[in-house]
N, C-alpha and C. Protein backbone atom coordinates (compact mmCIF):
# COMPACT_ATOMS: atom_id res chain seq x y z
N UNK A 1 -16.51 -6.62 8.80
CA UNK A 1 -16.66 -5.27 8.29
C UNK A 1 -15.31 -4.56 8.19
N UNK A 2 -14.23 -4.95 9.09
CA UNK A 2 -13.04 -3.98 9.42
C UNK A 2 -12.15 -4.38 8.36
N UNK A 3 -12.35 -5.51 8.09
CA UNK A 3 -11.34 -6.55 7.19
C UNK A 3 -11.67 -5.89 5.64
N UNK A 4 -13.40 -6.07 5.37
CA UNK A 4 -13.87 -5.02 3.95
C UNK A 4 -12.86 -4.08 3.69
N UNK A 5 -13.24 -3.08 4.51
CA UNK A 5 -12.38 -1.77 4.46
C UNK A 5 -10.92 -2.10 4.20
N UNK A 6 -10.36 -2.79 5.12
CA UNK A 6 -8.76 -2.73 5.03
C UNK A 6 -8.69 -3.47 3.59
N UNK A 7 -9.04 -4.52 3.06
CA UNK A 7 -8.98 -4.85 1.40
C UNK A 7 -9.49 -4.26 0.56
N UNK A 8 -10.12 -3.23 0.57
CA UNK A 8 -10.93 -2.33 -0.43
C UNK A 8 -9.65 -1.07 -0.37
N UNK A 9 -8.95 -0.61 0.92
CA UNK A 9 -8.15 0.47 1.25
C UNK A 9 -6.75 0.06 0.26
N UNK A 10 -6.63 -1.36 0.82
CA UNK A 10 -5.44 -1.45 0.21
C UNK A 10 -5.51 -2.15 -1.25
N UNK A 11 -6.34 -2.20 -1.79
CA UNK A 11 -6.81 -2.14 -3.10
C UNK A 11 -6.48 -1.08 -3.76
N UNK A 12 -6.98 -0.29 -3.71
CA UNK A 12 -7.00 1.44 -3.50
C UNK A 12 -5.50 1.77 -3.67
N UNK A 13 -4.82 1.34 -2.48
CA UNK A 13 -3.43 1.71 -3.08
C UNK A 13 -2.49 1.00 -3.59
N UNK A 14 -2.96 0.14 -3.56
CA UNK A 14 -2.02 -0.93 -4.90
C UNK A 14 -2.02 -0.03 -6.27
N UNK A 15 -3.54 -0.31 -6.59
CA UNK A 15 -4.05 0.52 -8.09
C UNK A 15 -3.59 1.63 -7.77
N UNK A 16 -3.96 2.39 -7.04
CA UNK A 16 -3.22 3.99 -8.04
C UNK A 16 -1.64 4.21 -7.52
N UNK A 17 -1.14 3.41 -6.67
CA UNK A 17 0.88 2.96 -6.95
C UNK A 17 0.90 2.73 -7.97
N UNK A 18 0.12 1.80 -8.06
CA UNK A 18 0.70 0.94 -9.85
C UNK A 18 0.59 2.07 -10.81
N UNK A 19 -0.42 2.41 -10.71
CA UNK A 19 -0.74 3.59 -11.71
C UNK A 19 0.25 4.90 -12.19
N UNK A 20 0.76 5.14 -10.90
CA UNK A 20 1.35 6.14 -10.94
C UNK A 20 3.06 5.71 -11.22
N UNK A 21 3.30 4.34 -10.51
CA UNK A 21 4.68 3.81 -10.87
C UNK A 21 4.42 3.90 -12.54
N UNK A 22 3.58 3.32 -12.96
CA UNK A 22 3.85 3.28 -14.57
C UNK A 22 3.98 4.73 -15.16
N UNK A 23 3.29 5.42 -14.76
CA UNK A 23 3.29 6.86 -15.40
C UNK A 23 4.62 7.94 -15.45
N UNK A 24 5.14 7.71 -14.00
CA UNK A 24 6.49 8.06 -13.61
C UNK A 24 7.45 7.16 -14.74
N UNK A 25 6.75 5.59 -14.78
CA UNK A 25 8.21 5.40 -15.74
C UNK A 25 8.60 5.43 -17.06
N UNK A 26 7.09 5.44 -17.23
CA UNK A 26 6.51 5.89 -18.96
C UNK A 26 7.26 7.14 -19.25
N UNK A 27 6.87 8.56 -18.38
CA UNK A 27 7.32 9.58 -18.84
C UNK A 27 7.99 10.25 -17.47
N UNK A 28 9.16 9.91 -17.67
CA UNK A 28 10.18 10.29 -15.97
C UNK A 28 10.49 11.61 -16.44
N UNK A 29 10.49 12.43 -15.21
CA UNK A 29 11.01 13.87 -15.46
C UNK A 29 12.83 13.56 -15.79
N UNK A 30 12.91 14.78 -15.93
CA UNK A 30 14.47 15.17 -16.32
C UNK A 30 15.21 15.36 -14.66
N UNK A 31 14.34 15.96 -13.84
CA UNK A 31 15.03 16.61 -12.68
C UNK A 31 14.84 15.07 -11.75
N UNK A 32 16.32 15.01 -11.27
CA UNK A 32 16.60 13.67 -10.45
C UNK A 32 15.59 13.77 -9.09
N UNK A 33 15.63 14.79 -8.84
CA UNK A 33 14.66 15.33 -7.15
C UNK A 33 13.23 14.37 -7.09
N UNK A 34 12.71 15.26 -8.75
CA UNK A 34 10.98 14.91 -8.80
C UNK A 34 10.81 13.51 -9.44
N UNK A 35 11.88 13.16 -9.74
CA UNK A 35 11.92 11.40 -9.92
C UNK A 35 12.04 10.40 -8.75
N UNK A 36 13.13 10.96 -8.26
CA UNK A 36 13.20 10.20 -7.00
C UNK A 36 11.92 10.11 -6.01
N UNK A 37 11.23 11.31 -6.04
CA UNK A 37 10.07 11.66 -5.47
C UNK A 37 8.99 10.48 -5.77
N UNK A 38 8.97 10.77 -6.93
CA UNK A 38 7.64 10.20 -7.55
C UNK A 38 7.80 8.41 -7.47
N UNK A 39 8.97 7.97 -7.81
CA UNK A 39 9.40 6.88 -7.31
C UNK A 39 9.06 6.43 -6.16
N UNK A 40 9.27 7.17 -5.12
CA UNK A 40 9.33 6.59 -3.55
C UNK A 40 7.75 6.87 -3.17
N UNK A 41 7.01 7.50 -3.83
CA UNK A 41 5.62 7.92 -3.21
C UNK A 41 4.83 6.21 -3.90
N UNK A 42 5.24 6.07 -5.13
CA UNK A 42 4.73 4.77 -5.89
C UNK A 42 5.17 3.84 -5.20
N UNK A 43 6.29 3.23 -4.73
CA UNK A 43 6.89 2.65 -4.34
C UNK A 43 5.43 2.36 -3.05
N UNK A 44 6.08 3.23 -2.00
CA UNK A 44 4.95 3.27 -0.97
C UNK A 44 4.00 2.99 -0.79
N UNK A 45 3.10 3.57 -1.77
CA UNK A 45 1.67 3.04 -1.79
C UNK A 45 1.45 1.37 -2.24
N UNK A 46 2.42 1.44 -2.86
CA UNK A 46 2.43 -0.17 -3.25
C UNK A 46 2.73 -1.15 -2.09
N UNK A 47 3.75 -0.25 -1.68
CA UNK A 47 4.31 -1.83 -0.41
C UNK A 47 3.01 -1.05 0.83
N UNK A 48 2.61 -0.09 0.82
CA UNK A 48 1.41 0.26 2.05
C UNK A 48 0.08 -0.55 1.54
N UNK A 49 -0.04 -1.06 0.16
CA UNK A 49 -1.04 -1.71 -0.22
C UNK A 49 -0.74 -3.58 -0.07
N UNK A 50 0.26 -4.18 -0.09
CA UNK A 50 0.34 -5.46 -0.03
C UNK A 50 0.77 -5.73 1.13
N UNK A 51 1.22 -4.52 2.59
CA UNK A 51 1.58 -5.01 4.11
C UNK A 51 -0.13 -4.79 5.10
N UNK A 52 -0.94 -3.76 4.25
CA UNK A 52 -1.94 -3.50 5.34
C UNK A 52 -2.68 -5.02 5.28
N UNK A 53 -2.88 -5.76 4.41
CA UNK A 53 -3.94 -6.49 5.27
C UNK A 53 -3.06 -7.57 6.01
N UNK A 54 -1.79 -7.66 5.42
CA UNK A 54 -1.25 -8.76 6.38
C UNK A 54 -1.07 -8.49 7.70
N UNK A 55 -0.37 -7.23 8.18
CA UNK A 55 -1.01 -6.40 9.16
C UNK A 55 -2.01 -6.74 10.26
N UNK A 56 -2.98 -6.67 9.21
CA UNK A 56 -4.21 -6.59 9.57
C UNK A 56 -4.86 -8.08 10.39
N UNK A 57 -4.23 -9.03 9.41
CA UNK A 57 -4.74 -10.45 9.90
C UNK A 57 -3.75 -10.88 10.75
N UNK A 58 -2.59 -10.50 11.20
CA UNK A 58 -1.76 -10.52 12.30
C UNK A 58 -2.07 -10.38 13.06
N UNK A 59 -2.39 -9.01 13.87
CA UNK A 59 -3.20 -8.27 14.67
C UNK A 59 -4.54 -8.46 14.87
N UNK A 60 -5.34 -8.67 13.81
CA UNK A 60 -6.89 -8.93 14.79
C UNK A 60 -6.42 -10.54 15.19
N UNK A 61 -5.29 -11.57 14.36
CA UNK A 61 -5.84 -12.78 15.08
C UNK A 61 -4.70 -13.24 16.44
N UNK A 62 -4.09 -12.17 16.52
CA UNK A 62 -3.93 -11.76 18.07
C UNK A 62 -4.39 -11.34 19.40
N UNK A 63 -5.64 -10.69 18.56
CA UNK A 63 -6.39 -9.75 19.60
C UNK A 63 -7.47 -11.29 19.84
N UNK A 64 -7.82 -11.82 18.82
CA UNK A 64 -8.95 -12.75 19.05
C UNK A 64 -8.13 -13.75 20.14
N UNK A 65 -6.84 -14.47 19.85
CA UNK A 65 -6.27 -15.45 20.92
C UNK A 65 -6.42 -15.16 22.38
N UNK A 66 -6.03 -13.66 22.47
CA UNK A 66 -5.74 -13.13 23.66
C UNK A 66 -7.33 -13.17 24.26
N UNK A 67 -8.33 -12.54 23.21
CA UNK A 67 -9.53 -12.62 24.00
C UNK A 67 -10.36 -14.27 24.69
N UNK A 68 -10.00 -14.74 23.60
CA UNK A 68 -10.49 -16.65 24.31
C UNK A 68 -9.76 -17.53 25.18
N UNK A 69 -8.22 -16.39 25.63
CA UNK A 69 -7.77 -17.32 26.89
C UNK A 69 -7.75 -16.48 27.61
């Protein structure tokens, strides 16, 4: 069930990073600030979307080792 969520979550933010990286690069503002901005928020969601489940399967199959010895 926990695993659902965390691939549906980070689904979630893959797609609308991607989404928004393209949109930012399609039509980039003029002002360097709200570019850089919009950049690093896309950026983010993207790399927060392809580290959570690895994350994820790190950690629970840590927690499982630790529990069977």
């Amino acid at each position: 069930m926990k695993t659902g969520v965390v691939l549906a979550l980070s689904f979630l933010a893959l797609a609308l990073g991607g989404l928004f990286l393209v949109s930012t690069l399609s039509n980039p503002s003029l002002d360097l600030w709200i570019l850089a901005r919009d950049l690093g928020l896309s950026l983010a969601a993207v790399s927060t979307g392809v580290a959570a489940p690895l994350l994820h399967r790190k950690f629970t199959s840590d927690e499982e080792e630790a529990a069977n010895n």
